[in-house]
Protein backbone atom coordinates (compact mmCIF):
# COMPACT_ATOMS: atom_id res chain seq x y z
CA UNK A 1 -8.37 -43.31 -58.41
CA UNK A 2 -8.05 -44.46 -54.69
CA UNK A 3 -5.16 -42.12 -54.39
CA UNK A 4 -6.90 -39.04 -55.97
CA UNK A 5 -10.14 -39.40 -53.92
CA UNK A 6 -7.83 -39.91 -50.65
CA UNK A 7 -5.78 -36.53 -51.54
CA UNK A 8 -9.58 -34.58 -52.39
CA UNK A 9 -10.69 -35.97 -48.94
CA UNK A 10 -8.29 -34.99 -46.58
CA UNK A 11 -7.35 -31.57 -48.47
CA UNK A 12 -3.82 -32.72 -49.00
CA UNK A 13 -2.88 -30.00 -51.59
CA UNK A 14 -4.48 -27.36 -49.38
CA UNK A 15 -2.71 -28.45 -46.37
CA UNK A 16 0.12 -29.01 -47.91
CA UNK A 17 0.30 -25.42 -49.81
CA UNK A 18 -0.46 -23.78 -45.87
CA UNK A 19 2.43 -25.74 -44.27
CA UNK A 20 4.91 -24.52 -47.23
CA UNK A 21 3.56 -21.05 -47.02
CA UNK A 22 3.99 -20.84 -43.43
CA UNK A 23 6.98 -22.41 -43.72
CA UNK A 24 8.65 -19.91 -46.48
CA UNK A 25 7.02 -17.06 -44.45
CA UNK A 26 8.89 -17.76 -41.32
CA UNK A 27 12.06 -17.92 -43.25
CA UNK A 28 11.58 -14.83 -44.78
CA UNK A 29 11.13 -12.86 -42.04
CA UNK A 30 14.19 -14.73 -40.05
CA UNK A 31 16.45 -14.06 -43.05
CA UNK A 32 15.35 -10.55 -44.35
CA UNK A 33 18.58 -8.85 -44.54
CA UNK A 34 20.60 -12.13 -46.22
CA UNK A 35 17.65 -11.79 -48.84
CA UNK A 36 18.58 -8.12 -49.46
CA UNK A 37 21.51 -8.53 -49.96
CA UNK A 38 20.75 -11.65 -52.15
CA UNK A 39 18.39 -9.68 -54.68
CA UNK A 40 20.85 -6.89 -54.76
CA UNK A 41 24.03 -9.09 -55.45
CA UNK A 42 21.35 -10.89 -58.26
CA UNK A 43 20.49 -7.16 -59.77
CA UNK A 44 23.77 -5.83 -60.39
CA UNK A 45 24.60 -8.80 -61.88
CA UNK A 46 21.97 -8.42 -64.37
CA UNK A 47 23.31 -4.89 -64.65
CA UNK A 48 26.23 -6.14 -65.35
CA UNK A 49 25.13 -8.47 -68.24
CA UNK A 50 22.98 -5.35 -70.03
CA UNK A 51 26.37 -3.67 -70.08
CA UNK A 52 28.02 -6.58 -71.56
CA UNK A 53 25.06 -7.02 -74.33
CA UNK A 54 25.11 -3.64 -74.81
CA UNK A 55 28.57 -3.25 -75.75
CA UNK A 56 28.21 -6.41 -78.08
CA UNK A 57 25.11 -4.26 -79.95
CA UNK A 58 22.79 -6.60 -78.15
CA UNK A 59 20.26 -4.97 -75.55
């Protein structure tokens, strides 16, 4: 319980979420164009997949 009441006190999981968030922020914005071309590698994959399911009679 010691732990618990220590995290509720201090606002660990607040903190903690603003420091991530900050965190994943600032790499988003410093890595924009790698994440582009992330999510596009990552959608014609999928594209790729429906085509295979399709063909198998599977959508």
């Amino acid at each position: 319980m010691d732990d618990v009441a220590c995290k509720l006190s201090t606002n660990l999981v607040g903190i903690s979420w603003a420091v991530q968030s900050a965190y994943d922020t600032q790499y988003i914005e410093g890595h924009g164009p790698a994440l582009d071309d992330y999510r596009r590698t990552v959608e014609d994959r999928v594209r790729a997949a429906e085509r295979i399911l399709q063909g198998w009679g599977r959508t």
